[in-house]
N, C-alpha and C. Protein backbone atom coordinates (compact mmCIF):
# COMPACT_ATOMS: atom_id res chain seq x y z
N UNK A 1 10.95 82.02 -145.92
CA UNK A 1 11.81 83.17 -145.75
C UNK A 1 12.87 82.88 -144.68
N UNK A 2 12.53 82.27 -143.76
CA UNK A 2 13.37 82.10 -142.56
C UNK A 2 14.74 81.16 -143.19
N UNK A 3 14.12 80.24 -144.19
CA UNK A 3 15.27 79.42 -144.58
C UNK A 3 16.32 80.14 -145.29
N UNK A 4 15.75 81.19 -146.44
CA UNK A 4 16.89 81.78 -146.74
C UNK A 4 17.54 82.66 -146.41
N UNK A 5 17.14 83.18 -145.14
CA UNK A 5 17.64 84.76 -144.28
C UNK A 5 18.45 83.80 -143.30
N UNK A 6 18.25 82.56 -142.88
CA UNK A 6 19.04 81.80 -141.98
C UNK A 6 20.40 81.17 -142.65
N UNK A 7 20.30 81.15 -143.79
CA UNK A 7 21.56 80.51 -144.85
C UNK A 7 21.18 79.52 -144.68
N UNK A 8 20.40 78.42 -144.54
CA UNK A 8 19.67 77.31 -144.91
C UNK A 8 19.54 76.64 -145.85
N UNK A 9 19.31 77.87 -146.92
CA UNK A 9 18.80 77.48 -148.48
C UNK A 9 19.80 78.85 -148.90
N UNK A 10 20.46 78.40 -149.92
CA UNK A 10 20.80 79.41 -150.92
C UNK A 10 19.60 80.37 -151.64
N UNK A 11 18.95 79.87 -151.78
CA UNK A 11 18.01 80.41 -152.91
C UNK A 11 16.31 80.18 -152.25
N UNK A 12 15.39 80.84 -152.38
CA UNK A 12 13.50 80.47 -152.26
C UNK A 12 12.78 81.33 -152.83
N UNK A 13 11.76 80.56 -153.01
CA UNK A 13 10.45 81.40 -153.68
C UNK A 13 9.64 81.69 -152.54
N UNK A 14 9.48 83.07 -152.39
CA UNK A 14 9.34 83.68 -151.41
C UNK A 14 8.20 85.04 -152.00
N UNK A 15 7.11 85.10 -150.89
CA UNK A 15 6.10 85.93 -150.95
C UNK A 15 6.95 87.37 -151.59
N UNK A 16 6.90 88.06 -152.63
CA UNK A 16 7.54 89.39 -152.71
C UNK A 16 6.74 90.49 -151.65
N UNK A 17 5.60 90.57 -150.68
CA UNK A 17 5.12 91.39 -149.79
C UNK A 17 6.28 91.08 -148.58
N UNK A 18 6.79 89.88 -148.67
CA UNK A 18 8.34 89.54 -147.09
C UNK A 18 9.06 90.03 -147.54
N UNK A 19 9.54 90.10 -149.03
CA UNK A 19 10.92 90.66 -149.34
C UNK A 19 11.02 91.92 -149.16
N UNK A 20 10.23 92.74 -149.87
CA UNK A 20 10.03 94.11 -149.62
C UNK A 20 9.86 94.87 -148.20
N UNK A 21 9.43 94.07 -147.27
CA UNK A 21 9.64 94.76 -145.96
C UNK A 21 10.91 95.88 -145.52
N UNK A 22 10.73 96.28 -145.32
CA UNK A 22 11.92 97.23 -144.38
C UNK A 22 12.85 96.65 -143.76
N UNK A 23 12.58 95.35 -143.30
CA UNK A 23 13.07 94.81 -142.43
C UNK A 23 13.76 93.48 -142.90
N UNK A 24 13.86 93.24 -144.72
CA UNK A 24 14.54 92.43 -145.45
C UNK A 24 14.86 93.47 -146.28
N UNK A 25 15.47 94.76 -146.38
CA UNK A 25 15.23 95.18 -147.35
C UNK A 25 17.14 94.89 -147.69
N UNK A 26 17.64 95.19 -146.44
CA UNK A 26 19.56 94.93 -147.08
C UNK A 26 19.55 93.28 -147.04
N UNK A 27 18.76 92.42 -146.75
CA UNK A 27 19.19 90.72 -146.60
C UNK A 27 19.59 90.56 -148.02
N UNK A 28 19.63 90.64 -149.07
CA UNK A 28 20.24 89.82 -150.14
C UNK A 28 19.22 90.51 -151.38
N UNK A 29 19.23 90.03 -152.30
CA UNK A 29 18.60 90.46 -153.69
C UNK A 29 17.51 89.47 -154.15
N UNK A 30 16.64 90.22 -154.98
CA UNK A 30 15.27 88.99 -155.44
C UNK A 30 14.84 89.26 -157.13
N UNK A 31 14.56 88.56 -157.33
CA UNK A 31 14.09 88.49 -158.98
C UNK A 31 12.49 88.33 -158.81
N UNK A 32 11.75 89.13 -159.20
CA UNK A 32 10.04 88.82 -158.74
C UNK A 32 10.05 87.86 -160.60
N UNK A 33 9.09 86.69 -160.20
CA UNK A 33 8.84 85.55 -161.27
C UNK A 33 7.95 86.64 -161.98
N UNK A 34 7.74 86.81 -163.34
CA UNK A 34 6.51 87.16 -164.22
C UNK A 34 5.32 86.67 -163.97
N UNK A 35 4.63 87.63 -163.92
CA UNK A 35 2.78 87.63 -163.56
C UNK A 35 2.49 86.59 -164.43
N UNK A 36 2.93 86.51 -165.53
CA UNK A 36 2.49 85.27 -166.91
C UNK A 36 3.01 83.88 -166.52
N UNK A 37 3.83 84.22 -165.44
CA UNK A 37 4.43 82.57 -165.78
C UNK A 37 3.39 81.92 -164.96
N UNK A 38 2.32 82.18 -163.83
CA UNK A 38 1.70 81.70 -163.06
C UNK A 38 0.40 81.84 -162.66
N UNK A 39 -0.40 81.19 -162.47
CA UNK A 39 -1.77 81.53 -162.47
C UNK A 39 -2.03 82.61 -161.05
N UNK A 40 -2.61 83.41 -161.68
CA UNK A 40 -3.12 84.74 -160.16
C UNK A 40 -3.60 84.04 -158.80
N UNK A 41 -3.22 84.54 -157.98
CA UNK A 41 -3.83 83.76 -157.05
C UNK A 41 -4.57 85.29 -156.09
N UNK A 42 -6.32 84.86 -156.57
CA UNK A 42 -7.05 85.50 -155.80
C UNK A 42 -7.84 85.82 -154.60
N UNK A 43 -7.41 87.11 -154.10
CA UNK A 43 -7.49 86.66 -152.45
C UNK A 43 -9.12 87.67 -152.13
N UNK A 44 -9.55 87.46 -151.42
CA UNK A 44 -11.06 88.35 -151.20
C UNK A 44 -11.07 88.64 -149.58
N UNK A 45 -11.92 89.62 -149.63
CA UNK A 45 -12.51 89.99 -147.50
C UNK A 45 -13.65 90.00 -148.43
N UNK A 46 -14.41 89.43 -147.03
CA UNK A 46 -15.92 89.18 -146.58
C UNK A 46 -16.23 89.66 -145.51
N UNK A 47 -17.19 89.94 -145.17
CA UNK A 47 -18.46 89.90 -144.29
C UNK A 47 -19.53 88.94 -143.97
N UNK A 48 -19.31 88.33 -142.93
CA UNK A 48 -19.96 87.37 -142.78
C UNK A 48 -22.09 87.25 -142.58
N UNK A 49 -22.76 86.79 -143.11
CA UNK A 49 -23.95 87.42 -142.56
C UNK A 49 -24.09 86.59 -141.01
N UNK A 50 -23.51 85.95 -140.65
CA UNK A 50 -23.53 84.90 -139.38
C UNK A 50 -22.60 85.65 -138.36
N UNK A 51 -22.21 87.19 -138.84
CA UNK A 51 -21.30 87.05 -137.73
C UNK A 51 -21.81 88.06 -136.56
N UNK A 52 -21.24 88.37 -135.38
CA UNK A 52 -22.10 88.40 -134.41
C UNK A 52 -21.94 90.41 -134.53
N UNK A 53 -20.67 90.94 -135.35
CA UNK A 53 -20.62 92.26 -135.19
C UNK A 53 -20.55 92.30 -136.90
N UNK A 54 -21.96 92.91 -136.84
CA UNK A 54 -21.92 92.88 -138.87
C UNK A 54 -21.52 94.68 -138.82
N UNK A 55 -21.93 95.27 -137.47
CA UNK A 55 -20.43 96.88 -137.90
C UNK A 55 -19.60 97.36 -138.07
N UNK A 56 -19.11 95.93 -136.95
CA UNK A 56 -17.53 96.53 -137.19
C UNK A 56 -16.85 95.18 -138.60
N UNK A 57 -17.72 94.30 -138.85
CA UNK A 57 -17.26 93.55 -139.97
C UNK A 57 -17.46 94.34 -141.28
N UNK A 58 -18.91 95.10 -141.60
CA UNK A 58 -18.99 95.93 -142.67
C UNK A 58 -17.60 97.27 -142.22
N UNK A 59 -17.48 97.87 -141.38
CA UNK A 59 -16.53 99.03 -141.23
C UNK A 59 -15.13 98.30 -141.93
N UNK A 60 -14.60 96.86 -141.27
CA UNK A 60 -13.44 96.65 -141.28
C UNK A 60 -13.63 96.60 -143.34
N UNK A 61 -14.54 96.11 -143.97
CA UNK A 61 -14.65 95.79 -145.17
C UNK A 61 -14.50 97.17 -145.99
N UNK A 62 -15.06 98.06 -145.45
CA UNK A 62 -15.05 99.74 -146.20
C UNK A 62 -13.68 99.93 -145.92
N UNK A 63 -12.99 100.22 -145.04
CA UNK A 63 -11.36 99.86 -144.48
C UNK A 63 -10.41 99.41 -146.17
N UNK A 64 -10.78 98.09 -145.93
CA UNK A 64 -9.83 97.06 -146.29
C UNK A 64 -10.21 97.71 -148.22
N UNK A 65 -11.27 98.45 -148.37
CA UNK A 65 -11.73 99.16 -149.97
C UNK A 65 -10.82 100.56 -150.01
N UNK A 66 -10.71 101.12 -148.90
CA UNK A 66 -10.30 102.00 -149.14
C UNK A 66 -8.73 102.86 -149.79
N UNK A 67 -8.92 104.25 -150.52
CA UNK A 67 -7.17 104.21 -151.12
C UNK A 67 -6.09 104.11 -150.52
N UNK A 68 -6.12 104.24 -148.83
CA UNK A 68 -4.96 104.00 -148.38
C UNK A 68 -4.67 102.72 -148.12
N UNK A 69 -5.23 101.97 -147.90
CA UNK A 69 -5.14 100.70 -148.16
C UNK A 69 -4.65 99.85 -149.41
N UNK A 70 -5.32 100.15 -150.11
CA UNK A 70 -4.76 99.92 -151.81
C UNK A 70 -3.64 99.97 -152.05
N UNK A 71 -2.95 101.65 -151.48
CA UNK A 71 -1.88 101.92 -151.64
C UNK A 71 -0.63 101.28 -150.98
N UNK A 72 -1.04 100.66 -149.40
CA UNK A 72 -0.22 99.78 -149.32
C UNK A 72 -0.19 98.37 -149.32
N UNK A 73 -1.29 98.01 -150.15
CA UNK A 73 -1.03 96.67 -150.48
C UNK A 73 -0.12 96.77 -152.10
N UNK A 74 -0.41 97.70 -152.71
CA UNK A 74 0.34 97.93 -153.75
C UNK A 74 1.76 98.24 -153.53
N UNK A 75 1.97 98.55 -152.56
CA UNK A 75 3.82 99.19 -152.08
C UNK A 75 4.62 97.39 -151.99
N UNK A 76 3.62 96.88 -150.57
CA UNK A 76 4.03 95.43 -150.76
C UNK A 76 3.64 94.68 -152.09
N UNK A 77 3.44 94.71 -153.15
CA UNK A 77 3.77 94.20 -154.19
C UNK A 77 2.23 93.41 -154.44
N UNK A 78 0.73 93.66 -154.09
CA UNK A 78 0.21 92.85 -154.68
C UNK A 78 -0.77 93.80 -155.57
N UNK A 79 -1.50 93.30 -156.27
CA UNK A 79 -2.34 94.08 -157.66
C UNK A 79 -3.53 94.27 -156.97
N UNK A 80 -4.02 95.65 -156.99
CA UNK A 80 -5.28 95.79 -156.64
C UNK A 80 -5.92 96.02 -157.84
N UNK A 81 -7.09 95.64 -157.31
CA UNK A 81 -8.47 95.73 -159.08
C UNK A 81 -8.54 97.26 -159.06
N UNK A 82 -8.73 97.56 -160.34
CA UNK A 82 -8.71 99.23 -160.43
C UNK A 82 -9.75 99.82 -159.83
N UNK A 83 -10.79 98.96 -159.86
CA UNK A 83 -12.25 99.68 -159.55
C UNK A 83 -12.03 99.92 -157.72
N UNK A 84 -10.73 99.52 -157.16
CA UNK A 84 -10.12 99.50 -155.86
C UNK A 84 -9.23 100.42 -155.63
N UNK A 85 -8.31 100.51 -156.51
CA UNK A 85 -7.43 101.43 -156.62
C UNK A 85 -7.73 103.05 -156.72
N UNK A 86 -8.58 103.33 -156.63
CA UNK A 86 -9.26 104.90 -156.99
C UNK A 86 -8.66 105.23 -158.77
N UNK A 87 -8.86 104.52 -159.46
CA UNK A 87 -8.92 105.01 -161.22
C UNK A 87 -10.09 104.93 -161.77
């Protein structure tokens, strides 16, 4: 991102969650690539059983499930599983 907000690069493939920020939102224009052209790339949270605060690791995990959350990972542009999304 830095390369093409710096005039560096004419052109990059760039996370669409950076573009959409507030804070790129007048820098220039973007074409998001088709979901088909590329394999999904799936991201997960865990809970560790090794870790030393399994409350606030289970809390942060109910968190990171919850609809407001969903909702803005969906604003920044990524797909939540429906059974996540509250449908």
């Amino acid at each position: 991102m830095t390369f093409v907000t710096s005039g560096a690069a004419d052109v990059g493939i760039v996370a669409l969650s950076l573009v959409v920020t507030p804070n790129m939102k007048d820098k220039g224009r973007y074409w998001e690539i088709p979901d088909d052209d590329y394999p999904a790339i799936d991201q997960a949270c865990v809970a560790l059983r090794s870790s030393k605060n399994q409350n606030a690791a289970r809390q942060f995990v109910a968190f990171i499930k919850s609809p407001g959350v969903a909702e803005v990972l969906k604003k920044y542009g990524f797909v939540v599983p429906t059974r996540l999304a509250g449908k």
